[in-house]
Protein backbone atom coordinates (compact mmCIF):
# COMPACT_ATOMS: atom_id res chain seq x y z
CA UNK A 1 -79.89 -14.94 2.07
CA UNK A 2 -78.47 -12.89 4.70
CA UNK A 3 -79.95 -9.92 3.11
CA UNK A 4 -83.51 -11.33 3.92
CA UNK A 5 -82.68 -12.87 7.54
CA UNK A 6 -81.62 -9.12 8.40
CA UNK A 7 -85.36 -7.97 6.93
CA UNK A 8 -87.59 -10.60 7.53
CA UNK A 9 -89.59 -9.42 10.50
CA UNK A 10 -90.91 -6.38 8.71
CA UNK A 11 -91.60 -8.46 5.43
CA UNK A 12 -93.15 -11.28 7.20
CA UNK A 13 -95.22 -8.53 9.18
CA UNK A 14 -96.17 -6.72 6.16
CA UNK A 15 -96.81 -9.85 4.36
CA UNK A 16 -99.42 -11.20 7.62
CA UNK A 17 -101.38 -8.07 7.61
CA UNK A 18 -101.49 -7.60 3.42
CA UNK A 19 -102.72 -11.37 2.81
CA UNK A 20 -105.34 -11.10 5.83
CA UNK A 21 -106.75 -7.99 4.66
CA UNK A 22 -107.14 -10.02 1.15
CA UNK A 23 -108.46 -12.74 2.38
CA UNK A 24 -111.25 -10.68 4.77
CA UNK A 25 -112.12 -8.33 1.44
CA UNK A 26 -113.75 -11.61 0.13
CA UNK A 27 -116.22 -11.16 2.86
CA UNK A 28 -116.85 -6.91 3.23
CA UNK A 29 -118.31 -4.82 0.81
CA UNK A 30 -116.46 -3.13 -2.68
CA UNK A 31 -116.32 -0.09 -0.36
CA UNK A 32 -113.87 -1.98 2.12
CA UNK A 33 -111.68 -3.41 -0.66
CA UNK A 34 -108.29 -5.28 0.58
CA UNK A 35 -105.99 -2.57 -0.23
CA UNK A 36 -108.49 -0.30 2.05
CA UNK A 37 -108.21 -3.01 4.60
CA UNK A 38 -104.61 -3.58 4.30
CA UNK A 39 -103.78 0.14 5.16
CA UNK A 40 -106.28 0.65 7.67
CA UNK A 41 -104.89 -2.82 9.65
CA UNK A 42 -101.45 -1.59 9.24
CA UNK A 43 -102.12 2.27 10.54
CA UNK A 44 -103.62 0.35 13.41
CA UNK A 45 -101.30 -2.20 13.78
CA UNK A 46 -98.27 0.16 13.42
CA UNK A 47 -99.87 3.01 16.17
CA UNK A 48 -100.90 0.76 18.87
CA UNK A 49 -98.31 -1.96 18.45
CA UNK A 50 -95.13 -0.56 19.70
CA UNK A 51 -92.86 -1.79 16.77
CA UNK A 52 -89.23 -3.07 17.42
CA UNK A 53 -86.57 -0.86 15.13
CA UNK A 54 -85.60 -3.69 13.91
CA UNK A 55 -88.45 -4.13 11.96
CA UNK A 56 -88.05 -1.34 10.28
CA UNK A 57 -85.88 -1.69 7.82
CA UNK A 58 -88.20 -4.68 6.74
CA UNK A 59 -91.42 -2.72 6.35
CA UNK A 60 -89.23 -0.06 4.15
CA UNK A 61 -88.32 -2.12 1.98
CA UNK A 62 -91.81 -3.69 1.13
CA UNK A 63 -93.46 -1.00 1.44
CA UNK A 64 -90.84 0.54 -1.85
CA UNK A 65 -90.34 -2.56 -3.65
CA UNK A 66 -94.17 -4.20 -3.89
CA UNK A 67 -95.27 -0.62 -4.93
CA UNK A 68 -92.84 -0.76 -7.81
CA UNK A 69 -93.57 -4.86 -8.47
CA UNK A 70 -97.45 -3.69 -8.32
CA UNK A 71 -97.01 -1.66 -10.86
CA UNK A 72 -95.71 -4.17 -13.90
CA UNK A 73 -98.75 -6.67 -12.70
CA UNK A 74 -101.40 -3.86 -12.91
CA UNK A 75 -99.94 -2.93 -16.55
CA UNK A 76 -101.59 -6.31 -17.96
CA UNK A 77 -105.02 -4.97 -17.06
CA UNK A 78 -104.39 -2.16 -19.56
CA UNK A 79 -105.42 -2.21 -23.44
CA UNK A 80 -105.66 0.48 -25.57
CA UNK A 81 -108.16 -1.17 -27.57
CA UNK A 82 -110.76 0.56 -24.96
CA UNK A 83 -109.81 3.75 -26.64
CA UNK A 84 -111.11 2.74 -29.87
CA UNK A 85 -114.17 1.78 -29.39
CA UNK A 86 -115.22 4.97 -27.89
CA UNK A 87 -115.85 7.00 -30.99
CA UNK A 88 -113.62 10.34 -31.79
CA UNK A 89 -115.84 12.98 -30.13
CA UNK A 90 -116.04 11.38 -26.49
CA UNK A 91 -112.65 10.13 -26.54
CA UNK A 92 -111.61 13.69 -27.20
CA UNK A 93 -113.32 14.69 -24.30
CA UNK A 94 -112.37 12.10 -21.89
CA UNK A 95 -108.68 12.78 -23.22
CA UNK A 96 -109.37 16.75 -22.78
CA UNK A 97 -110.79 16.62 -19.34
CA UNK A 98 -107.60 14.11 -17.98
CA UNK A 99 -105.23 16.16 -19.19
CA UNK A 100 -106.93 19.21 -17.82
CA UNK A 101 -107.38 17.46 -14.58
CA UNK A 102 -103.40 16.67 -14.62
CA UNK A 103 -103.11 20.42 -15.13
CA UNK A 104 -105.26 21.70 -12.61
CA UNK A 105 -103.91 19.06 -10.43
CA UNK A 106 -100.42 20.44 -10.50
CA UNK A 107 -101.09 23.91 -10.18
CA UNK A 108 -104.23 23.69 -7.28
CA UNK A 109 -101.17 21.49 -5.30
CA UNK A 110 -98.90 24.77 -4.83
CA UNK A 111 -102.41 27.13 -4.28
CA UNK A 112 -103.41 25.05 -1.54
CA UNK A 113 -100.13 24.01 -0.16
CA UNK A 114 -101.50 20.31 0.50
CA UNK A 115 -98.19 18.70 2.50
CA UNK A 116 -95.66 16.97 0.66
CA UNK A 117 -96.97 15.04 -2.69
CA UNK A 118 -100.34 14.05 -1.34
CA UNK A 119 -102.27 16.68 -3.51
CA UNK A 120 -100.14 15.90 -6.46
CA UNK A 121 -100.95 11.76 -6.08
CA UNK A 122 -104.89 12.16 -4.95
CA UNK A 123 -105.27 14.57 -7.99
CA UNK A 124 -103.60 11.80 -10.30
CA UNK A 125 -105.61 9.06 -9.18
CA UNK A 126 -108.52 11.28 -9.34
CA UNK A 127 -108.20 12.18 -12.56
CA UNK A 128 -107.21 8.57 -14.01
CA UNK A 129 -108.03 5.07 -11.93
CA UNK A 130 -107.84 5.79 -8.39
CA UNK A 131 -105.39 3.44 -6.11
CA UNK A 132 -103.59 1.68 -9.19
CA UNK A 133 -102.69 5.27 -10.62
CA UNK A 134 -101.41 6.43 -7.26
CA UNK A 135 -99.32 3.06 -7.17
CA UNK A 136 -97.80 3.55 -10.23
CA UNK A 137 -97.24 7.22 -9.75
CA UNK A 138 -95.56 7.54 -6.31
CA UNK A 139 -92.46 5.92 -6.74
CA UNK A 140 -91.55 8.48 -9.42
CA UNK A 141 -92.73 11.82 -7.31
CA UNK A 142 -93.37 10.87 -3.70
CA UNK A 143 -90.44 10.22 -0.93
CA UNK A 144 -93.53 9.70 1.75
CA UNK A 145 -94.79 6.40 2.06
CA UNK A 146 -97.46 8.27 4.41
CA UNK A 147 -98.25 10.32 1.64
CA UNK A 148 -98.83 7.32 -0.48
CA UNK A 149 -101.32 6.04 2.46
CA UNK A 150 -103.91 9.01 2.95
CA UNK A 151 -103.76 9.79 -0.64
CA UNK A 152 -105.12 6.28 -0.85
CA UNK A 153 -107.50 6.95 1.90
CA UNK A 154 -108.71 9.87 0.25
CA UNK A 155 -109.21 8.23 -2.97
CA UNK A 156 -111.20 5.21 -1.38
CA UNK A 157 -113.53 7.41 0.90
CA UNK A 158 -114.48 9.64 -2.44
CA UNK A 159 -114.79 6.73 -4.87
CA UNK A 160 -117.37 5.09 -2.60
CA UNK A 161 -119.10 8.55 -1.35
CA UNK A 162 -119.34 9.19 -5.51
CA UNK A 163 -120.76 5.49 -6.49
CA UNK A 164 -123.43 5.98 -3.82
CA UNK A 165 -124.74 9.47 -4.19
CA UNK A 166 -123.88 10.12 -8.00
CA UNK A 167 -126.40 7.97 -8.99
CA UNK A 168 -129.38 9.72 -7.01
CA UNK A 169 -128.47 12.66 -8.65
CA UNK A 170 -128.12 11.78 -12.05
CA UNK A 171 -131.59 9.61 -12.58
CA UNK A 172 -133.28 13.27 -11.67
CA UNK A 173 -131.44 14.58 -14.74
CA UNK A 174 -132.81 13.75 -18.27
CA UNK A 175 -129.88 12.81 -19.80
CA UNK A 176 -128.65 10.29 -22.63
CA UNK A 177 -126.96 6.84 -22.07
CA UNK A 178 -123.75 8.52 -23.56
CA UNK A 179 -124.07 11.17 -21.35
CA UNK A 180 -124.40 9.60 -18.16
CA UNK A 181 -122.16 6.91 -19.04
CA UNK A 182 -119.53 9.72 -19.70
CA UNK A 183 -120.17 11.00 -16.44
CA UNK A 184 -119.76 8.19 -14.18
CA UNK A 185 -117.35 6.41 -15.79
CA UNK A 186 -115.30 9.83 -16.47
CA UNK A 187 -115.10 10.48 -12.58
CA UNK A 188 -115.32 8.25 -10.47
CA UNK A 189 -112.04 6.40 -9.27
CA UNK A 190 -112.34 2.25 -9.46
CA UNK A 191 -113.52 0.17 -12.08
CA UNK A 192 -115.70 -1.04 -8.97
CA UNK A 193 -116.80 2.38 -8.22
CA UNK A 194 -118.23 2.87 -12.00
CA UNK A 195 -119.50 -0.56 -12.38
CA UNK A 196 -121.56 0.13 -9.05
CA UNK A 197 -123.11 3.46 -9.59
CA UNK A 198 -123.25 2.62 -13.51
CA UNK A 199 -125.14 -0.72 -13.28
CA UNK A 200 -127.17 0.84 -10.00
CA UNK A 201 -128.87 3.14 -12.56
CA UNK A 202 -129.42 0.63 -15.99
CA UNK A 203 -127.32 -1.80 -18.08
CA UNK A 204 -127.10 0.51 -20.91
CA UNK A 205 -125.57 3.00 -18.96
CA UNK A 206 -123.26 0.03 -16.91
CA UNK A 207 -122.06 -0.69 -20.02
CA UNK A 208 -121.33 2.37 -21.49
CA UNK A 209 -119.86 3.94 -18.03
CA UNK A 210 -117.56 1.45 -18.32
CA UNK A 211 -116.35 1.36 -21.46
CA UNK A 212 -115.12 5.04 -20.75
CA UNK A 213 -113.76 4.11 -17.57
CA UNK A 214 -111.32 1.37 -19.30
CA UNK A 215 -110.44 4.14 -22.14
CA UNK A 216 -109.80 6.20 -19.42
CA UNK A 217 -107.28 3.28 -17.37
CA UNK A 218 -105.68 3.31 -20.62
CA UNK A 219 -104.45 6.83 -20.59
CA UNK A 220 -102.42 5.76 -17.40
CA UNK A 221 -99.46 5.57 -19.48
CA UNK A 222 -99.15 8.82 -21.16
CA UNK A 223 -100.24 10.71 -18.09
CA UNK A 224 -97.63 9.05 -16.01
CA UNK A 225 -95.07 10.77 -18.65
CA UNK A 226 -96.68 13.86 -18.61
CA UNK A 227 -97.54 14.40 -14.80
CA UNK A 228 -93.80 13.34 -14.30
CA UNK A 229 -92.56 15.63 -16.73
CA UNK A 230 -94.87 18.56 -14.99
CA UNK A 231 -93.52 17.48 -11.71
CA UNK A 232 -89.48 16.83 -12.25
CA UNK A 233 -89.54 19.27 -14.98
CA UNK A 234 -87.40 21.96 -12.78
CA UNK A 235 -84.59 19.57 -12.35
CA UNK A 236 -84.09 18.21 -15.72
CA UNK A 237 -81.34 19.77 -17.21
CA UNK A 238 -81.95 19.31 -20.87
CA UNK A 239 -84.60 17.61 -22.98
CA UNK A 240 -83.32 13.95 -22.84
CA UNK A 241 -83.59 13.58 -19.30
CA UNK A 242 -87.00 14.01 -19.23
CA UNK A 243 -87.53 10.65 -20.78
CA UNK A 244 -84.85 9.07 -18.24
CA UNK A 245 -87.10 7.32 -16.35
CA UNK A 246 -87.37 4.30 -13.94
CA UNK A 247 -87.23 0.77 -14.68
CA UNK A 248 -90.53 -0.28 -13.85
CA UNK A 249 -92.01 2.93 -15.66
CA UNK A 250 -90.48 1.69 -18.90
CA UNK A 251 -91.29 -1.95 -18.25
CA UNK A 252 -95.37 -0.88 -17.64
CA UNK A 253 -95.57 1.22 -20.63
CA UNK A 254 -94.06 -2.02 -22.66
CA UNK A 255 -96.20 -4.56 -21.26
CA UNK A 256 -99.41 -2.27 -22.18
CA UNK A 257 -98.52 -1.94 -26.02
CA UNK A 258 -98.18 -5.96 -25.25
CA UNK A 259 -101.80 -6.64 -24.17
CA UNK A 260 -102.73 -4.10 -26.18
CA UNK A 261 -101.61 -5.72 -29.87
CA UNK A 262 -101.02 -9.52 -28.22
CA UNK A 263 -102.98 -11.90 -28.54
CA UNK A 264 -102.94 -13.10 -24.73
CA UNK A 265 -104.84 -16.09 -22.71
CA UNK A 266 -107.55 -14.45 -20.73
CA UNK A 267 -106.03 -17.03 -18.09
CA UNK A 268 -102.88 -15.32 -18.02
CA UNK A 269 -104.21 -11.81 -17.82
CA UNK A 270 -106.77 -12.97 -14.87
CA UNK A 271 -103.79 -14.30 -12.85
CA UNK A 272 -102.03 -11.24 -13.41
CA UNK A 273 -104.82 -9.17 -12.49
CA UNK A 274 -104.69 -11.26 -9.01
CA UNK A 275 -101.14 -11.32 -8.27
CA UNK A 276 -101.11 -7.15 -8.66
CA UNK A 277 -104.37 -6.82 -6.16
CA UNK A 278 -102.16 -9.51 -3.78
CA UNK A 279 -98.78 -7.66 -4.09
CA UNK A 280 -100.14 -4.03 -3.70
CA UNK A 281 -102.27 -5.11 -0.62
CA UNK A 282 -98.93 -5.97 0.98
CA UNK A 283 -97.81 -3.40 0.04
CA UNK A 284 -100.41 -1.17 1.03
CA UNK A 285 -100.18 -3.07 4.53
CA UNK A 286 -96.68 -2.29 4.98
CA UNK A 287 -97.17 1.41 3.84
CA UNK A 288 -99.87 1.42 6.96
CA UNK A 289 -97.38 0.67 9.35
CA UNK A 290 -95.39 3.85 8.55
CA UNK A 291 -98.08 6.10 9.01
CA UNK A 292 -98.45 7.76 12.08
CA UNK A 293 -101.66 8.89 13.34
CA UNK A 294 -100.45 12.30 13.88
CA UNK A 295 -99.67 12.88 10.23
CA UNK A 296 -103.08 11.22 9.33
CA UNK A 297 -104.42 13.76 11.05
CA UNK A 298 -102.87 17.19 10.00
CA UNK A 299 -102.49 16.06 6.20
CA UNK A 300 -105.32 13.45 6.34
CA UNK A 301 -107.69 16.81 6.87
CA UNK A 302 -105.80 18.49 4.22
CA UNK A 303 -106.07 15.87 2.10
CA UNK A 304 -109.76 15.42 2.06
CA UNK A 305 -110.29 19.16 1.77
CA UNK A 306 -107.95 18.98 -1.07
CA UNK A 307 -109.59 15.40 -2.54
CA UNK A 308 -112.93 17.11 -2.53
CA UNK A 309 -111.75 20.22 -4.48
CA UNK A 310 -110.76 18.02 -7.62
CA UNK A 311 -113.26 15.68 -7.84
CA UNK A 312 -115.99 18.62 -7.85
CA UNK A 313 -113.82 20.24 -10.58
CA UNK A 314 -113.61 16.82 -12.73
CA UNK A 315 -117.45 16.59 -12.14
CA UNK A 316 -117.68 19.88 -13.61
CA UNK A 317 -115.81 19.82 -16.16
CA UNK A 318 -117.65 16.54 -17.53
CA UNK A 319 -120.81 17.71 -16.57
CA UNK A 320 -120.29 20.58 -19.09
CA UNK A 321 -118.53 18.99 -21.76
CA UNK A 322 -120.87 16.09 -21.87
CA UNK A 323 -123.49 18.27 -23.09
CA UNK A 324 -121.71 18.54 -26.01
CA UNK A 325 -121.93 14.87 -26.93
């Protein structure tokens, strides 16, 4: 009790800002969703408000602590039964171009010398589902909370950019279903992004787009062992730390074989669904209050720059191995 008296002003702050940006995202577009809002109110809020300290501590701890929480919620949106239903030749090439992605992702980080772990957490929610991958990935490799907040940015402003002006470009092209389905729902970030630009162009390729887009949420697992094994790899000193890892990493990858091969009330898994968007808004908010424009600004342009670069690679990539299908 004492513990939250001492925090309570930064809790209750991030808490205000997180549950009015949710509330508001009822009423804006899928491009402004609430974990959008939430940062971009709290970057606000936290520049032109001049903050107590002791308010700090607060927002630290919510800003940690509902990123880890988000995760475990977010895990009961994932079932591997997506992957099935794909067929063997396109789930080896959504499986091929992730983990190539993953690769690239590492490696382009230390080329470009993007600050801190913002390269390493756009290119991971780039190459799997956008702001839930960065959530669950950024306990494990990022220190920042700022990073956490333009990589989320970043991820956002190319999503939407990709759900309006992928479509233009691919009803020019004379491809299949499969193949455009591949495409869209093989790059862009959201579920909302693909059912947007998939739906925009026909049902048929809606429906297919995302299909490959949930086979592709469903990989968040595996690629959060191997990205953090690429990343922490250096400081392991022998095989069996490399599977030491955090609570809420091993609690995610449980609850997915759960929904996965449970039977469980679509109820349930709806309420879940809501409580995750709810507790990473807050989250999110409290993650805006840390960042300072000034760092938005020098790793905000690096960011993009760097965004840009591996979302034209995954496009690629697909582009070329979807002829193929």
């Amino acid at each position: 009790m004492k513990f939250l008296i001492q925090e309570y002003r930064g809790i209750l702050l991030s808490v205000v800002i997180g549950t009015t940006a949710y509330l508001l995202s009822g009423y804006t577009s899928s491009t402004f969703n609430s974990i959008l809002l939430a940062l971009l109110m709290g970057i606000l809020a936290g520049n032109l408000l001049s903050l107590p300290e002791n308010f700090q501590s607060g927002i630290s701890l919510t800003s940690g602590k509902l990123l880890e929480l988000s995760i475990l919620f977010l895990a009961f949106s994932i079932n591997y039964t997506h992957i099935v239903r794909l067929g063997l030749l396109s789930f080896s090439v959504l499986a091929l171009v992730v983990a190539l992605m993953l690769l690239i992702t590492y490696y382009l980080a230390i080329k470009v010398k993007c600050p801190g772990s913002t390269s390493w957490l756009i290119g991971f929610g780039t190459a799997i589902c956008g702001s839930s991958a960065i959530a669950a990935l950024a306990p494990g490799v990022s220190k920042s909370r700022e990073d956490v907040g333009i990589a989320m940015a970043v991820i956002n402003l190319f999503g939407s950019l990709g759900m309006i002006a992928l479509p233009l470009l691919l009803v020019r092209m004379d491809w299949s279903t499969t193949q455009l389905g591949l495409l869209l729902g093989g790059s862009l970030h959201s579920v909302g992004n693909v059912a947007g630009a998939g739906y925009s162009v026909s049902n048929e390729v809606g429906e297919a787009a995302i299909t490959i887009k949930l086979a592709r949420v469903a990989l968040l697992s595996p690629a959060l062992i191997f990205f953090n094994f690429l990343v922490n790899r250096h400081e392991a000193k022998n095989w069996k730390q490399h599977f030491i890892l955090p609570w809420y990493l091993w609690s995610f990858i449980g609850i997915t074989f759960l929904t996965s091969f449970v039977q469980i009330p679509a109820s349930f898994l709806g309420l879940m669904d809501t409580m995750g968007k709810i507790v990473l808004t807050v989250g999110m908010a409290a993650i805006g209050l840390k960042v300072s424009f000034r760092k938005l600004f020098v790793s905000g342009r690096k960011g993009v720059v760097f965004g840009l670069i591996v979302f034209a690679v995954q496009l690629s990539l697909l582009a070329l191995l979807a002829l193929l299908v």
